[in-house]
Protein backbone atom coordinates (compact mmCIF):
# COMPACT_ATOMS: atom_id res chain seq x y z
CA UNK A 1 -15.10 17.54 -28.68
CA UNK A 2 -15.32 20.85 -28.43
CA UNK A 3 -18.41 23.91 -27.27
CA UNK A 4 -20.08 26.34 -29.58
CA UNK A 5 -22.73 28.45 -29.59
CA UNK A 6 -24.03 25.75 -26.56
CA UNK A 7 -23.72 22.65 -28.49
CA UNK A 8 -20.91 20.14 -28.78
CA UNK A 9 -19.19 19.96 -31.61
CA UNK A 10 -16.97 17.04 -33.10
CA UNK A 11 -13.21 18.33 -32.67
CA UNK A 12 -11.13 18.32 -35.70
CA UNK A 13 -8.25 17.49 -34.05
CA UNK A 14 -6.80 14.47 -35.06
CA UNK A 15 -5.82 11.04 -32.82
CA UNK A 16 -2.69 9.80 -32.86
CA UNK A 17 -1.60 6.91 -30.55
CA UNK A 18 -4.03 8.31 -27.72
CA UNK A 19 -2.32 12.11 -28.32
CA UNK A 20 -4.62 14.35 -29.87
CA UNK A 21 -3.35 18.10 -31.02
CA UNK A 22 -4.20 19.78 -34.42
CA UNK A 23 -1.48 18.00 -37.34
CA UNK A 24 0.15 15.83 -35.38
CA UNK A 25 3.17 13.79 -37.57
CA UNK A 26 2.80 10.34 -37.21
CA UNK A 27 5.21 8.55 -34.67
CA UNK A 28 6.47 6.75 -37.67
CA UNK A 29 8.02 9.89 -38.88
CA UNK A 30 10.03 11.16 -35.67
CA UNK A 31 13.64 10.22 -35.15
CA UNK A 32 15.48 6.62 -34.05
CA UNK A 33 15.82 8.96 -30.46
CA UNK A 34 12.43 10.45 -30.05
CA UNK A 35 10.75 7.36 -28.08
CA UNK A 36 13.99 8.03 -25.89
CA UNK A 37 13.30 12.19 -25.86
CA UNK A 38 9.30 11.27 -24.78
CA UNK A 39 10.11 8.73 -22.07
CA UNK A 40 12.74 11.75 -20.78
CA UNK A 41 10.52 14.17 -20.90
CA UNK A 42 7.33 12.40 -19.41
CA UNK A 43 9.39 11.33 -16.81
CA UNK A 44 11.06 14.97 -15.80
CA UNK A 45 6.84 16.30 -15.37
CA UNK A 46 6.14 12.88 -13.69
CA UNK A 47 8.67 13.42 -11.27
CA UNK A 48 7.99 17.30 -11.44
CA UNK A 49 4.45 16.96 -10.83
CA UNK A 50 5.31 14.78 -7.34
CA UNK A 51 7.52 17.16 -6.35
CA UNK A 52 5.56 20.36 -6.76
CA UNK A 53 2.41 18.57 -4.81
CA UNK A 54 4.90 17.28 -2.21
CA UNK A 55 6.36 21.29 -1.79
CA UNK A 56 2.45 22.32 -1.45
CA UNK A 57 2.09 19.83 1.03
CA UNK A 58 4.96 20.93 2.82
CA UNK A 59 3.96 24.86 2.70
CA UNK A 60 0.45 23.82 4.02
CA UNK A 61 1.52 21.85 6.80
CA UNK A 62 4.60 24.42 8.07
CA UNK A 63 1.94 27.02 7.71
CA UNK A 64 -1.30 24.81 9.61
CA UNK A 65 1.76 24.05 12.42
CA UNK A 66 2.80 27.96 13.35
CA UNK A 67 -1.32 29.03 13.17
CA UNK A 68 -1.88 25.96 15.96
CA UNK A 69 1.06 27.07 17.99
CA UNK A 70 0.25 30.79 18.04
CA UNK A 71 -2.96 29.71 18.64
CA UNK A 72 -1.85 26.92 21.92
CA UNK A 73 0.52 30.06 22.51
CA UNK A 74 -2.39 32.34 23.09
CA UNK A 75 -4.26 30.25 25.10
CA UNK A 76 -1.87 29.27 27.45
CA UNK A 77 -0.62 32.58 28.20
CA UNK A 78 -3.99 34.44 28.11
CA UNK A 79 -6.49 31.85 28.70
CA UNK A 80 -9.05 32.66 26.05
CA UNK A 81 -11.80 30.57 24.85
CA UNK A 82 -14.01 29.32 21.91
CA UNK A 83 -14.77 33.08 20.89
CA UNK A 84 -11.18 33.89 19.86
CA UNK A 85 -11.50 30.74 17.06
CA UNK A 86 -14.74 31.73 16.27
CA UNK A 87 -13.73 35.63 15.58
CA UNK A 88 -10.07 34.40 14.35
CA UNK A 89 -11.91 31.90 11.34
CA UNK A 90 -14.74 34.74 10.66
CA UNK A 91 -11.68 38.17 10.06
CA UNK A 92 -9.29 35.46 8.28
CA UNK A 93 -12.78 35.11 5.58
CA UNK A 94 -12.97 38.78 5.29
CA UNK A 95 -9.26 39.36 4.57
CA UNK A 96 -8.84 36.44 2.00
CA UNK A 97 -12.38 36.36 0.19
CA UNK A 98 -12.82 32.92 -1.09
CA UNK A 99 -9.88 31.07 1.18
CA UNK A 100 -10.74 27.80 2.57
CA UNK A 101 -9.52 25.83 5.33
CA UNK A 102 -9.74 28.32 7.83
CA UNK A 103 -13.62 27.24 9.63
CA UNK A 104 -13.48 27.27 13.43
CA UNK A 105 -12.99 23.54 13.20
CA UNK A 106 -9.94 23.74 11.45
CA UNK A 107 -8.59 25.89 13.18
CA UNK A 108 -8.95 23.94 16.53
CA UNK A 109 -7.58 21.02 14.00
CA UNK A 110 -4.30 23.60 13.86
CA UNK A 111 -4.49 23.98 17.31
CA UNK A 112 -3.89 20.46 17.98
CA UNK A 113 -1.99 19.23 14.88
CA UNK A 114 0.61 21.74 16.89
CA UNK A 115 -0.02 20.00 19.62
CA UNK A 116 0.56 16.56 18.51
CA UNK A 117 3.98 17.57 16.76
CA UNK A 118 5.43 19.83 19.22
CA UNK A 119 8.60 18.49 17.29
CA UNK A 120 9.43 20.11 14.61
CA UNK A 121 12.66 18.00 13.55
CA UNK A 122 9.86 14.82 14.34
CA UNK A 123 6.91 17.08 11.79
CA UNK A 124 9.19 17.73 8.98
CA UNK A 125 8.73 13.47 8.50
CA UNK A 126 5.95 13.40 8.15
CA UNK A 127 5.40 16.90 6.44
CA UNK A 128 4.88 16.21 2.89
CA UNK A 129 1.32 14.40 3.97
CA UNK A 130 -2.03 15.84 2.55
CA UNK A 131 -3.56 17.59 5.39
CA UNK A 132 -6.83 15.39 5.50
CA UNK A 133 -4.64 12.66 6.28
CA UNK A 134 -3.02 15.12 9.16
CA UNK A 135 -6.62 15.19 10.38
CA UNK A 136 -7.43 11.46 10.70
CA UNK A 137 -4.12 10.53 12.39
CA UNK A 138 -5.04 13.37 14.81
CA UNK A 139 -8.59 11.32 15.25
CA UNK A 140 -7.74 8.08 15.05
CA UNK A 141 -4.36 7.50 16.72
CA UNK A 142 -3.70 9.46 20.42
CA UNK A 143 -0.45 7.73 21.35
CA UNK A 144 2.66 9.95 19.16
CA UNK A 145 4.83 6.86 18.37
CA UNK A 146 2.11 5.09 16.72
CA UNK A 147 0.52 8.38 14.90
CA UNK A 148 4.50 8.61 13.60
CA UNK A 149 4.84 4.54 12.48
CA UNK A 150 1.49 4.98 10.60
CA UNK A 151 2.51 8.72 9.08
CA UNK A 152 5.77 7.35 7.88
CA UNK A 153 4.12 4.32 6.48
CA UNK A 154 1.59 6.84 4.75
CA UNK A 155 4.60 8.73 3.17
CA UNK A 156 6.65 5.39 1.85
CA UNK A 157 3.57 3.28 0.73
CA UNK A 158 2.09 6.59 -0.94
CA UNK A 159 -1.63 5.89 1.08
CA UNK A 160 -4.92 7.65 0.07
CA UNK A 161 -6.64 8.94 2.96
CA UNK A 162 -9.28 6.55 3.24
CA UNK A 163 -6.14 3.45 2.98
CA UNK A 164 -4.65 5.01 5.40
CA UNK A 165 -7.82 4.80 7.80
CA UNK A 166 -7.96 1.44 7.05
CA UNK A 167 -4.72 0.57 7.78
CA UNK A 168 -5.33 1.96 11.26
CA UNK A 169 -8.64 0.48 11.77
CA UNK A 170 -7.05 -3.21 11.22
CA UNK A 171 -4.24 -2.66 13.48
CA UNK A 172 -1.33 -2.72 10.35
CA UNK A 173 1.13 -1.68 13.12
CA UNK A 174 0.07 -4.49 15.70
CA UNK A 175 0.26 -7.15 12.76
CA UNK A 176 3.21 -6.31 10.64
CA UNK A 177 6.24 -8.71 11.01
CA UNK A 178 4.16 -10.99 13.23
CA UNK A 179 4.13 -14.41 11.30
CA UNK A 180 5.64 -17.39 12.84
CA UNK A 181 8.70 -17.71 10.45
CA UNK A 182 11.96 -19.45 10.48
CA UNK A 183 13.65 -16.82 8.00
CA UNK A 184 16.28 -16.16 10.93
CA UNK A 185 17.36 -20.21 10.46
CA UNK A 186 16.62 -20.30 6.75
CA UNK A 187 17.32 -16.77 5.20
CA UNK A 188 20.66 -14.91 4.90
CA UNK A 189 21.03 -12.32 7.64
CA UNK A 190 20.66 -8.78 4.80
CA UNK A 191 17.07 -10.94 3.63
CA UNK A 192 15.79 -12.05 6.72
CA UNK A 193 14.50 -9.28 8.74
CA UNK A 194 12.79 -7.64 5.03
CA UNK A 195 11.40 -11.08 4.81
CA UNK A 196 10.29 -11.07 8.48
CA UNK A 197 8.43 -7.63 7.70
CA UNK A 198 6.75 -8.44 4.90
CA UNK A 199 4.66 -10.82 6.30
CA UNK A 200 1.72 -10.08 8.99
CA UNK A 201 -0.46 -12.24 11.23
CA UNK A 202 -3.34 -12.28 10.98
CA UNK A 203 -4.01 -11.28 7.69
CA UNK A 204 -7.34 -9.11 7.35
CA UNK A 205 -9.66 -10.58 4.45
CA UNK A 206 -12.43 -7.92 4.90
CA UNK A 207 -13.50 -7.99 1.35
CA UNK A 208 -14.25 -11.48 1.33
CA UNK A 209 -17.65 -12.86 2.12
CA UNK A 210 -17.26 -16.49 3.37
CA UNK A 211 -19.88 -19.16 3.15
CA UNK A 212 -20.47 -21.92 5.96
CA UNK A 213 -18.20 -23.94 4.22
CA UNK A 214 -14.96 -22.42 4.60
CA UNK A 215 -13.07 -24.36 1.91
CA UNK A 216 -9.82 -23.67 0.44
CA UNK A 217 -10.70 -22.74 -3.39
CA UNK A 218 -13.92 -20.50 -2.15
CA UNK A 219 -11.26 -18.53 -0.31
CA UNK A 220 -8.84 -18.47 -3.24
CA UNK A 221 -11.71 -17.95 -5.61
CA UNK A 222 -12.69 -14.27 -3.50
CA UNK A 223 -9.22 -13.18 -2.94
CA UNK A 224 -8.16 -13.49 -6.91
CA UNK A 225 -11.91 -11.94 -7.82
CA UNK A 226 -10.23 -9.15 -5.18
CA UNK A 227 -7.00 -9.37 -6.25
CA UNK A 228 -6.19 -5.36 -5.77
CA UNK A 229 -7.48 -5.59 -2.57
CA UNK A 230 -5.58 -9.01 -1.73
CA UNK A 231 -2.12 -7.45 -3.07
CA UNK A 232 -2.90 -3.93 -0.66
CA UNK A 233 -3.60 -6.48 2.61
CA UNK A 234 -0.35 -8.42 1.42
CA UNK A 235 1.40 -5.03 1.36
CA UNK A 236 3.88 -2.93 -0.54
CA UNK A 237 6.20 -4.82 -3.19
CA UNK A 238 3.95 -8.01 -4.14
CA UNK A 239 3.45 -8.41 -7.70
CA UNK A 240 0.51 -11.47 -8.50
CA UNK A 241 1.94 -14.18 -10.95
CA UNK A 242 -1.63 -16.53 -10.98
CA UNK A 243 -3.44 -18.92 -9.34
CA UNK A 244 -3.57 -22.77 -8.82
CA UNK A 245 -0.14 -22.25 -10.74
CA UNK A 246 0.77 -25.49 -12.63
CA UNK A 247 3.71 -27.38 -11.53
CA UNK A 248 4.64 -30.36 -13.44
CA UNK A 249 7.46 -32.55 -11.89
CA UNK A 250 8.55 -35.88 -14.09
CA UNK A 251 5.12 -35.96 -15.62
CA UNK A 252 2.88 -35.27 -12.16
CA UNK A 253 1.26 -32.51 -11.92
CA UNK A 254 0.73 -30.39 -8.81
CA UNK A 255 -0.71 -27.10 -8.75
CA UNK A 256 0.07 -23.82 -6.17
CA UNK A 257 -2.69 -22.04 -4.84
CA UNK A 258 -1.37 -18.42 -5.33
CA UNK A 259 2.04 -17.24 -6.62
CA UNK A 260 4.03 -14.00 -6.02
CA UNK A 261 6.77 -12.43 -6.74
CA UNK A 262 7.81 -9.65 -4.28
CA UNK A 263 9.88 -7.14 -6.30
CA UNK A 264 12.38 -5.92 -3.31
CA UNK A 265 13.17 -9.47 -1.72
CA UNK A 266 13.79 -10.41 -5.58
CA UNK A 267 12.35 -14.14 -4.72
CA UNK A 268 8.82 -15.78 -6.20
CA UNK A 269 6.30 -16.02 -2.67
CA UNK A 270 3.90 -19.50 -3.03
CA UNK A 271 0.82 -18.83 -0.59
CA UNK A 272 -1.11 -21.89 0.26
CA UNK A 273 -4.12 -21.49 2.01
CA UNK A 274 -5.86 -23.80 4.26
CA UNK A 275 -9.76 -23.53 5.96
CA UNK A 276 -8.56 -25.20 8.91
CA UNK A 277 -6.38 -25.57 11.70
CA UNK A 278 -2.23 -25.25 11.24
CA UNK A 279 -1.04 -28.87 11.06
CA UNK A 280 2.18 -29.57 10.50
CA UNK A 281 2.08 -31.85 7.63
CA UNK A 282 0.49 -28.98 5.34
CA UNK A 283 4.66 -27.86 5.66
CA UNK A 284 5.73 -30.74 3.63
CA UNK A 285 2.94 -29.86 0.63
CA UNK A 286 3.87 -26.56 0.57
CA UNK A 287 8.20 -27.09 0.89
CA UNK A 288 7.78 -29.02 -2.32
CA UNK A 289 6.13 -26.76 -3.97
CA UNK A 290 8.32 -24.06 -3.36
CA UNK A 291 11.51 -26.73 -4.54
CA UNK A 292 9.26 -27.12 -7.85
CA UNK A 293 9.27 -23.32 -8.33
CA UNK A 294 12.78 -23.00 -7.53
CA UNK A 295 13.84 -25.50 -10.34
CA UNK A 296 10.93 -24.67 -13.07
CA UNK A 297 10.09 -20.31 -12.84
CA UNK A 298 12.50 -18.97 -10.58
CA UNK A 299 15.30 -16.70 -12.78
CA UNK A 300 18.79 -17.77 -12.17
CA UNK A 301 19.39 -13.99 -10.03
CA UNK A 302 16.53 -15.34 -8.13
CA UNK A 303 16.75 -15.79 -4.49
CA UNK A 304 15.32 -18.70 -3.12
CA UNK A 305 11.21 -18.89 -2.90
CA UNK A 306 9.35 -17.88 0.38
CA UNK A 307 6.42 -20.03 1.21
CA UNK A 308 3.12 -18.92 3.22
CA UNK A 309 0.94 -20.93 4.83
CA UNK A 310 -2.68 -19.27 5.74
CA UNK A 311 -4.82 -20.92 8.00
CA UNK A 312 -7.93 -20.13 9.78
CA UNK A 313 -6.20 -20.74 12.99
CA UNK A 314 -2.50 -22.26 14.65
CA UNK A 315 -1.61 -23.19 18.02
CA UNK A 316 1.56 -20.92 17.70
CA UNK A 317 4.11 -22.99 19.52
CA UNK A 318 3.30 -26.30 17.89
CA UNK A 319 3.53 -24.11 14.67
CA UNK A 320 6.99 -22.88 16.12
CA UNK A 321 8.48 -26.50 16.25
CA UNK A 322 7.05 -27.92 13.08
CA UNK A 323 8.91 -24.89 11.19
CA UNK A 324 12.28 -25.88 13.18
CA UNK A 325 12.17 -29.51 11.27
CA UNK A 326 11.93 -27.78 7.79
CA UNK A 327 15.38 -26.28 5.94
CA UNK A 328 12.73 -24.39 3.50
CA UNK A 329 11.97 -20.41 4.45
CA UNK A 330 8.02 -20.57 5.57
CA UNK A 331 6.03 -18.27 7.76
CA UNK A 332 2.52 -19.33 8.94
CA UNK A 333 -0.45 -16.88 9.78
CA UNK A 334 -3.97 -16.82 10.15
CA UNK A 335 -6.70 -15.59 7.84
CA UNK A 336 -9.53 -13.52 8.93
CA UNK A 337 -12.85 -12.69 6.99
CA UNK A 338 -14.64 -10.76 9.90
CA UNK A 339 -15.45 -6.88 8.83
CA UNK A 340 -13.93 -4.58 10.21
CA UNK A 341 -14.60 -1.60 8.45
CA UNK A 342 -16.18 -1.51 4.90
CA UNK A 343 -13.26 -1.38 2.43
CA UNK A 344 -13.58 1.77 0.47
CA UNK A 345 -13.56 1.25 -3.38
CA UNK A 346 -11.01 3.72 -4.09
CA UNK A 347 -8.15 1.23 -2.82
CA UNK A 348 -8.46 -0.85 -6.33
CA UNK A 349 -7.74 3.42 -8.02
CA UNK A 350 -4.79 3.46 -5.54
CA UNK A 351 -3.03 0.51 -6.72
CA UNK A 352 -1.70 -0.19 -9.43
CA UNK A 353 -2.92 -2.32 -12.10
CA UNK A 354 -1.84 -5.76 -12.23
CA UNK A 355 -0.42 -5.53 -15.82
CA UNK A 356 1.84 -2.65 -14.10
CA UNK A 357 2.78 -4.40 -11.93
CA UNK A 358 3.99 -7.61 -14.08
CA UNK A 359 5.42 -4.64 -16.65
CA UNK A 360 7.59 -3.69 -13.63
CA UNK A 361 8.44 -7.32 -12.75
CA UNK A 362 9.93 -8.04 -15.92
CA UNK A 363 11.85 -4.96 -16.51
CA UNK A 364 13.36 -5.80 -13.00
CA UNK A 365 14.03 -9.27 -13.72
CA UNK A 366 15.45 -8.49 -16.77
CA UNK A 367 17.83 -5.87 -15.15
């Protein structure tokens, strides 16, 4: 569409294959090697495009880190007060008409952003974050080696903002790598301590809104309705394969409640999830299930299947010895529906989709 005179006009530009520029040929008629020229090129301003925000995150920060330490400079060698900020924010608006980012508040932000990183080898990690989510690990995190394990996280898992408050406000640090596992038993040495790490306890179901009854498929039911939200509480690397996963062995049938496949371990993750207490029979279910993936899905580069087992609660040590009498690599955790903080809906716009997600599964597995 395009404007004239007011009103909108229909555009004469034609569609082709979602591009749409005046005569555009037909795909049909390009080259064998033009689908190999466009993924090139779309790539190259992909990767460009990252690169150039990640540089303008970088200037922003270097430059928000020397105005806080002239500014902690100043006051500790001349003692001034509030006024200084408050003059400092008001001349900066008169030399640069229209610049923003330079209120009194955020230039006390500066002030301690400087004094949070008085590191520079230590801020130049962390550097190449937005500077709103500078701001809430400055409000929501006081001790350094925690605002650093969340910042880094931030910069590897690509966070919004507002997923990066939430990681904080359910304690990802204090839960990550937690499960009861036997991957050190189980697991080759170079896959157990990625295994170990991928799995938390408890697990933080915030989204879900449980009924009385507490059953099994209710559960399953909410966290495949929330499946975006389910794969960002899993964390980085899951890819969702389906639920209550048929699994027929010499003409039984048995079905998984949730299936996985996590794209760095390489192996398919079965999740069974109970509304109960741990017991240690539920091992025995889910080991066989894992065997019958194994033997019917897994890819022959496949490494073996990880199991999960998610229950409402465990008595930890009698979790520890039931997971000593199984050969099969299984962590158990608890679930948790309480709310902790409303769970903003721009997560499910900072994932990516499900079919991306199986895309990339595939092209890996077929790799």
């Amino acid at each position: 569409m395009k404007q004239n005179g007011g009103e909108i006009q229909p555009s004469t530009r034609k569609h082709v294959n979602g591009a749409s520029f005046p005569g555009t040929p037909a795909q049909s008629s390009m080259p064998e090697w033009y689908p190999e020229l466009l993924a090139s090129v779309t790539q190259r301003i992909g990767s460009g495009r990252f690169q150039a925000v990640q540089a303008m995150n970088r200037e922003l920060t270097a430059t928000n880190w020397a105005i806080g330490n002239d500014l902690l400079e100043r006051e500790a060698s001349e003692g001034w007060g509030a006024k200084v900020v408050l003059r400092l924010s008001a001349d900066i608006s008169y030399e640069f008409p229209g610049a923003r980012g330079f209120s009194p508040r955020n230039l006390r932000y500066m002030k301690s952003f400087a004094e949070a990183w008085p590191d520079t080898a230590m801020l130049q990690r962390v550097a190449t974050l937005p500077w709103g989510h500078q701001i809430a690990l400055l409000e929501k995190l006081s001790d350094p080696d925690t605002r650093l394990w969340y910042a880094a996280a931030a910069v590897e898992n690509g966070w919004s903002r507002n997923v990066l408050v939430h990681q904080i406000e359910t304690k990802l640090q204090e839960r990550s790598g937690k499960a009861i596992t036997n991957f050190s038993a189980t697991l080759p040495p170079s896959d157990s301590d990625l295994a170990q790490q991928s799995l938390k306890d408890p697990y933080v179901f915030d989204f879900v809104a449980m009924t009385d009854r507490r059953n099994e498929r209710e559960l399953e039911t909410q966290l495949v309705q929330h499946i975006e939200k389910f794969l960002l509480e899993l964390g980085q690397g899951f890819a969702f394969v389906g639920e209550q996963v048929r699994l027929e062995i010499n003409g039984d049938e048995f079905f998984a409640d949730l299936l996985f496949y996590h794209l760095k371990l390489r192996c398919y993750l079965v999740i069974e999830l109970k509304a109960g207490k741990f017991e240690p029979g539920f091992l025995g279910q889910l080991g066989m299930y894992m065997a019958a993936v194994d033997d019917l899905l897994a890819h022959a580069d496949d490494k073996p299947t990880i199991g999960l087992l998610l229950c409402k609660s465990k008595n930890n040590l009698v979790a520890e010895y039931a997971l000593r009498t199984t050969s099969m690599p299984i962590g158990v955790s608890e679930w948790k529906a309480e709310i902790v903080e409303s769970l903003p809906e721009e997560f499910a716009s900072s994932l990516p989709t499900i079919s991306e997600l199986e895309a990339e599964l595939s092209g890996d597995i077929l790799e």
